[in-house]
Protein backbone atom coordinates (compact mmCIF):
# COMPACT_ATOMS: atom_id res chain seq x y z
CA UNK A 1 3.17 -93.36 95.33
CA UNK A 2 5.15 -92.83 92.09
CA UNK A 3 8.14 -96.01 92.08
CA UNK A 4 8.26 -99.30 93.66
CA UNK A 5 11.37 -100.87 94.23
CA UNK A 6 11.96 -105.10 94.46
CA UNK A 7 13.85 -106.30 97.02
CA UNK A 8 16.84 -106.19 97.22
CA UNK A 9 17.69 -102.92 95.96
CA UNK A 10 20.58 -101.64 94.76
CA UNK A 11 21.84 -97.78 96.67
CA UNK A 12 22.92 -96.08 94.00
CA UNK A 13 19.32 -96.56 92.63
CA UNK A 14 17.46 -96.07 95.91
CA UNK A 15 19.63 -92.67 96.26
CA UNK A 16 18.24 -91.87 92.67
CA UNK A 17 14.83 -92.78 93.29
CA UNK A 18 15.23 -90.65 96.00
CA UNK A 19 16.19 -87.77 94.49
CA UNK A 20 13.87 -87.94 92.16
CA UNK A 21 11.65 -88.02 94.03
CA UNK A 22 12.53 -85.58 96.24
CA UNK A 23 12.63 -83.38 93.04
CA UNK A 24 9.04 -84.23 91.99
CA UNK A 25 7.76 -83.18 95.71
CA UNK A 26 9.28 -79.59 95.20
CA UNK A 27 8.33 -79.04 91.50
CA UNK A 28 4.72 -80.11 93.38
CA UNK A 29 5.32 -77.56 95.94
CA UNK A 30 6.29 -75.05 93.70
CA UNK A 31 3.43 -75.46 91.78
CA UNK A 32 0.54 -75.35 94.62
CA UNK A 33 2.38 -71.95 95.25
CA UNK A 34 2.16 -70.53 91.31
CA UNK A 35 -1.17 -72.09 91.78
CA UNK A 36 -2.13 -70.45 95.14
CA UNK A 37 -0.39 -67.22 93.72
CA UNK A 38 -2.48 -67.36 90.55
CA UNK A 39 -5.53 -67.60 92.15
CA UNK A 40 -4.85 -64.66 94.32
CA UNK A 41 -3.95 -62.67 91.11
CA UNK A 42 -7.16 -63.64 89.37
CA UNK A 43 -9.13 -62.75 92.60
CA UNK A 44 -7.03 -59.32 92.18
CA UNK A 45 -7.99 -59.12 88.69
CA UNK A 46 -11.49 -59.75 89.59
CA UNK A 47 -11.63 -57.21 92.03
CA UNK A 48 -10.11 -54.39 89.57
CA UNK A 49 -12.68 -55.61 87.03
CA UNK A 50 -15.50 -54.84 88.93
CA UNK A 51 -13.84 -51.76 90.52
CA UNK A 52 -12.91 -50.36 86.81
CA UNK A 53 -16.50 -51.62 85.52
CA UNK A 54 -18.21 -49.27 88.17
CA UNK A 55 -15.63 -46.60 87.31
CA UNK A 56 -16.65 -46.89 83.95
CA UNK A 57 -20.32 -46.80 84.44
CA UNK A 58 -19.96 -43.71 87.10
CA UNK A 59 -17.99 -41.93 84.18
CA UNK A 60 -20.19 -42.88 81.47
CA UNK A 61 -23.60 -41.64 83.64
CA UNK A 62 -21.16 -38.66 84.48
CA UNK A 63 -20.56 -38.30 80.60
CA UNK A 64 -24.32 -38.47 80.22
CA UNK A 65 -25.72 -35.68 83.01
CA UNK A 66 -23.15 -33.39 80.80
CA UNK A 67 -24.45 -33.96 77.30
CA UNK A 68 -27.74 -33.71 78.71
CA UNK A 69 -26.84 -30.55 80.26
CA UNK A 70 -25.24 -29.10 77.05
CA UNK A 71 -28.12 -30.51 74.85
CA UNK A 72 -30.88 -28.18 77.78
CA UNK A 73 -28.20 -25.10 77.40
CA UNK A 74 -28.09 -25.54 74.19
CA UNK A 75 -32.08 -25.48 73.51
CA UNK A 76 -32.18 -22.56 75.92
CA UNK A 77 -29.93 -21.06 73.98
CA UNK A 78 -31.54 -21.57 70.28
CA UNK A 79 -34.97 -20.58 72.05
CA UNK A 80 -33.41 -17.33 73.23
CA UNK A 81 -32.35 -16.90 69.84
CA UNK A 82 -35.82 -17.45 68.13
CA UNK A 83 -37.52 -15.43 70.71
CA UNK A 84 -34.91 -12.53 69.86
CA UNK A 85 -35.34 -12.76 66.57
CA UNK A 86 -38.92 -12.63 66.85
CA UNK A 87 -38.82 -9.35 69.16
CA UNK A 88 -37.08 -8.18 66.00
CA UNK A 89 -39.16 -8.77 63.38
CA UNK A 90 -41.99 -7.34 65.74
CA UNK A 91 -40.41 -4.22 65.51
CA UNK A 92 -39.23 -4.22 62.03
CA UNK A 93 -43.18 -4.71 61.53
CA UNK A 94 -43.83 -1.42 63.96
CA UNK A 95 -42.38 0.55 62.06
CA UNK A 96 -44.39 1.05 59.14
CA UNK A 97 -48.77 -0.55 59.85
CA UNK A 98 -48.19 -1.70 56.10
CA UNK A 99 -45.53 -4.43 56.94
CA UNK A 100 -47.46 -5.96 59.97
CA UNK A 101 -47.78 -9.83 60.26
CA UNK A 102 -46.19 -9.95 57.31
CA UNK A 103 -42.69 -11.07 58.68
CA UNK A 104 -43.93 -13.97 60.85
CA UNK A 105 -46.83 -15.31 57.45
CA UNK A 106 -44.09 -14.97 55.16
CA UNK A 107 -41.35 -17.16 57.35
CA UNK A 108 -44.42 -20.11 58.56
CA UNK A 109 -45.15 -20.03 54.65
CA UNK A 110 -41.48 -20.77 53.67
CA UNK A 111 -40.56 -23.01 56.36
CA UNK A 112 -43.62 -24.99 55.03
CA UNK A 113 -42.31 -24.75 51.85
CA UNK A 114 -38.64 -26.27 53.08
CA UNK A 115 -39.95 -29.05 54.89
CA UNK A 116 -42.36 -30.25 52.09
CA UNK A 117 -39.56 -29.77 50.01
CA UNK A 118 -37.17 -32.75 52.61
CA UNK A 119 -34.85 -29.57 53.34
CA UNK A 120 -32.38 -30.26 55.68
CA UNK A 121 -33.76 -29.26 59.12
CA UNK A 122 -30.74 -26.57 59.78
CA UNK A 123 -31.18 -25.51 56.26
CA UNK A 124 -35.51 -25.15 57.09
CA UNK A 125 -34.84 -22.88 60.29
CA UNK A 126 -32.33 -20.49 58.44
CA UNK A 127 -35.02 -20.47 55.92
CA UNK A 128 -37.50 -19.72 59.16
CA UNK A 129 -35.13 -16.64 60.05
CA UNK A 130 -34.57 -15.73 57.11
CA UNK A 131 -38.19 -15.23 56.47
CA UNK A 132 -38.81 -13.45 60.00
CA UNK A 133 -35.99 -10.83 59.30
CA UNK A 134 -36.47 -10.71 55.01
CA UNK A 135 -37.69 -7.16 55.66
CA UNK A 136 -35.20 -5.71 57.87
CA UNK A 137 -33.40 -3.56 55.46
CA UNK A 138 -36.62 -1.47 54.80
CA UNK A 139 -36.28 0.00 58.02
CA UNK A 140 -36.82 3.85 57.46
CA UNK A 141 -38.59 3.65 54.01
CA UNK A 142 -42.15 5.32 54.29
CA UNK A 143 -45.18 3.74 53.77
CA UNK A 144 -45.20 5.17 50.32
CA UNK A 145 -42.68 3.61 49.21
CA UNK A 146 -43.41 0.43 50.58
CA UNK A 147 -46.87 -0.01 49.33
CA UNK A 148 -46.35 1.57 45.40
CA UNK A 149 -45.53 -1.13 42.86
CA UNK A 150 -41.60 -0.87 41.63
CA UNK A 151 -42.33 0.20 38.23
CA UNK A 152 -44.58 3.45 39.49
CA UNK A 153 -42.18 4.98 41.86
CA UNK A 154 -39.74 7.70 41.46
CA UNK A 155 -36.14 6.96 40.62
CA UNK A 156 -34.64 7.61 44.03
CA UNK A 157 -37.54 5.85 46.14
CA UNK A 158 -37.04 3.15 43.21
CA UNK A 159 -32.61 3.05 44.55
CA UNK A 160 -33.48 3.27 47.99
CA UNK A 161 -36.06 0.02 47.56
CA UNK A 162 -33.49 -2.01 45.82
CA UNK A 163 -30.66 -1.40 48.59
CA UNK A 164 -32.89 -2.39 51.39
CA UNK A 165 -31.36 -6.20 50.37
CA UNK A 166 -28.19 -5.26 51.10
CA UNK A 167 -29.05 -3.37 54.05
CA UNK A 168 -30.26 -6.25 55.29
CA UNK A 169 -27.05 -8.62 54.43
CA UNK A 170 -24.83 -6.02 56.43
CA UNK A 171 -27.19 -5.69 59.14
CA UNK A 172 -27.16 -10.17 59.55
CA UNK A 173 -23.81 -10.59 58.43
CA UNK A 174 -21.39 -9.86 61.62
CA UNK A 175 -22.77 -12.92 63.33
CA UNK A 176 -21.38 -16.41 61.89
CA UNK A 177 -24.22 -17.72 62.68
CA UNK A 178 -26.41 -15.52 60.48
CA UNK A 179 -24.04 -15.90 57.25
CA UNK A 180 -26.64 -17.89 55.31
CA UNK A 181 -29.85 -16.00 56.58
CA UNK A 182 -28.18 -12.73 55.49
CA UNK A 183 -27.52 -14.35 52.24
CA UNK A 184 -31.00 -15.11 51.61
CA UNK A 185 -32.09 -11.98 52.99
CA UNK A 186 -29.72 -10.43 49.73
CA UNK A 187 -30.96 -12.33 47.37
CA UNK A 188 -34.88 -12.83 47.86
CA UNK A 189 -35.58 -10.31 45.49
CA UNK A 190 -33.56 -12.06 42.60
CA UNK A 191 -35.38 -13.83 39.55
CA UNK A 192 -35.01 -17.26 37.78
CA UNK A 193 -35.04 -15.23 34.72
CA UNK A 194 -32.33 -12.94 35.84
CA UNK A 195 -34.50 -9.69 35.68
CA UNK A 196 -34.56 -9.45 39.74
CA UNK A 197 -32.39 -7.25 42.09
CA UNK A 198 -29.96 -6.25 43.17
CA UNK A 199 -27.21 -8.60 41.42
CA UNK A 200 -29.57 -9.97 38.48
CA UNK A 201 -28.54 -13.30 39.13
CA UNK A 202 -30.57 -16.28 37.40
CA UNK A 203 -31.90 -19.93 37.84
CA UNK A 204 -29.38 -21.38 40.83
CA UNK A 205 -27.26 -19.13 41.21
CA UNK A 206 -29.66 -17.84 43.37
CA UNK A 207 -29.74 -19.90 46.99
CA UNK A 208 -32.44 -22.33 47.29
CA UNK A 209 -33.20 -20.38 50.24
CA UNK A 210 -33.54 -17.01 48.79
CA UNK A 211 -36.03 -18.59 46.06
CA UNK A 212 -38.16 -20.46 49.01
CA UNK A 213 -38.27 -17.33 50.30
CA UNK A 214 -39.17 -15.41 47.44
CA UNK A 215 -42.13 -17.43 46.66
CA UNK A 216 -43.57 -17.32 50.22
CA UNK A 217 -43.44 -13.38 50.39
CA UNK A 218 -44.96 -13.11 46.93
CA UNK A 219 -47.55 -15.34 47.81
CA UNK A 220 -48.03 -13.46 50.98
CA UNK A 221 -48.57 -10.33 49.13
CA UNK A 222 -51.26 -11.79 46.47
CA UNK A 223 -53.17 -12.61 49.43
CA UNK A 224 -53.32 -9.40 51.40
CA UNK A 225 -53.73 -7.72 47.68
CA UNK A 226 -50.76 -5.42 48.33
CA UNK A 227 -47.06 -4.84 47.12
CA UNK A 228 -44.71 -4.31 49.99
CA UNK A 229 -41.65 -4.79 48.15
CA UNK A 230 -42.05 -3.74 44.77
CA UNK A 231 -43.52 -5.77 41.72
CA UNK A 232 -44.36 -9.60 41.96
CA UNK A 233 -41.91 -11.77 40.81
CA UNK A 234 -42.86 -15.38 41.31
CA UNK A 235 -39.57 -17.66 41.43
């Protein structure tokens, strides 16, 4: 009930009471049906919600099975690498009795070094390589020369010794992901006070990596009481 009207009414005001009111009911009308509508959109809405929510969480588990399968390949991959590597610096040690062990003492000694240094932990396993493969240029030089201190041998066994650095840079080099163990590998025989080889370089212009590395084969060598690379030159 929205009017009353006193007896006796007038018609022109009954007819707009009427209209009125007939007005009202269909704005009401119309209303119930945006209202009835509305609901039936938010039910709608509802539903894609909770369909889109479970699309999301089957994509996002999807997502995850992949990364976890990448992150397995991945590890399979770097431990194919490492065990390569290793097979390589076992028979860069076969080839002369004078070098063996002294590959896989010389790279646990540096990575040691790295991590008790805070080393980034990329930075520690290219040290790791780096210390497994150090030795790779020697390849072909004869016990001789490998065990006689730099300053005794002959001029050409004394050449041959100092290019085995670079030997081993062109050997590592061709893979990108060898770029800084090669570089190491090059410059482990350099000294802080420049009077190293090949490139006489000094202080830190030498890689950290290639000083680590230094160090740990030098060390390496006191304790077996033998020079494999030439004279002792503690970085």
């Amino acid at each position: 009930i929205d009017r009353y009207l006193t007896k006796p009414w007038n018609d022109e005001e009954l007819k707009d009471v009427l209209r009125q009111q007939i007005s009202l009911v269909n704005l009401r009308r119309e209303r119930d049906h945006l209202a009835d509508s509305l609901a039936v959109k938010v039910a709608e809405l509802e539903t894609l919600n909770r369909e889109l929510d479970q699309r999301v969480e089957a994509r996002t588990q999807e997502i995850y099975q992949t990364n976890l399968f990448l992150e397995n390949a991945y590890k399979e991959l770097h431990d194919q690498f490492l065990n390569s590597v290793k097979v390589f610096s076992n028979l860069i040690e076969m080839s002369s009795p004078a070098m063996a062990g002294h590959g896989k003492r010389v790279a646990e000694l540096a990575r040691w070094i790295a991590v008790e240094m805070g080393l980034p932990e990329a930075e520690v396993e290219d040290i790791y390589v780096a210390g497994l493969l150090h030795d790779i240029g020697k390849i072909g030089l004869s016990d001789q020369v490998l065990t006689t201190p730099f300053t005794q041998l002959d001029p050409a066994s004394r050449v041959a010794l100092v290019k085995h650095c670079n030997k081993g840079q062109t050997a590592l080099m061709s893979l990108p992901e060898l770029q800084n163990i090669a570089l190491y590998v090059a410059r482990h025989h350099e000294r802080v006070d420049g009077k190293g080889y090949p490139d006489g370089l000094s202080g830190k212009d030498i890689p950290r990596g290639a000083r680590v590395l230094a160090v740990a084969e030098d060390w390496d060598e006191l304790q077996m009481d033998v020079v494999l690379s030439g004279d002792i030159s503690l970085n």
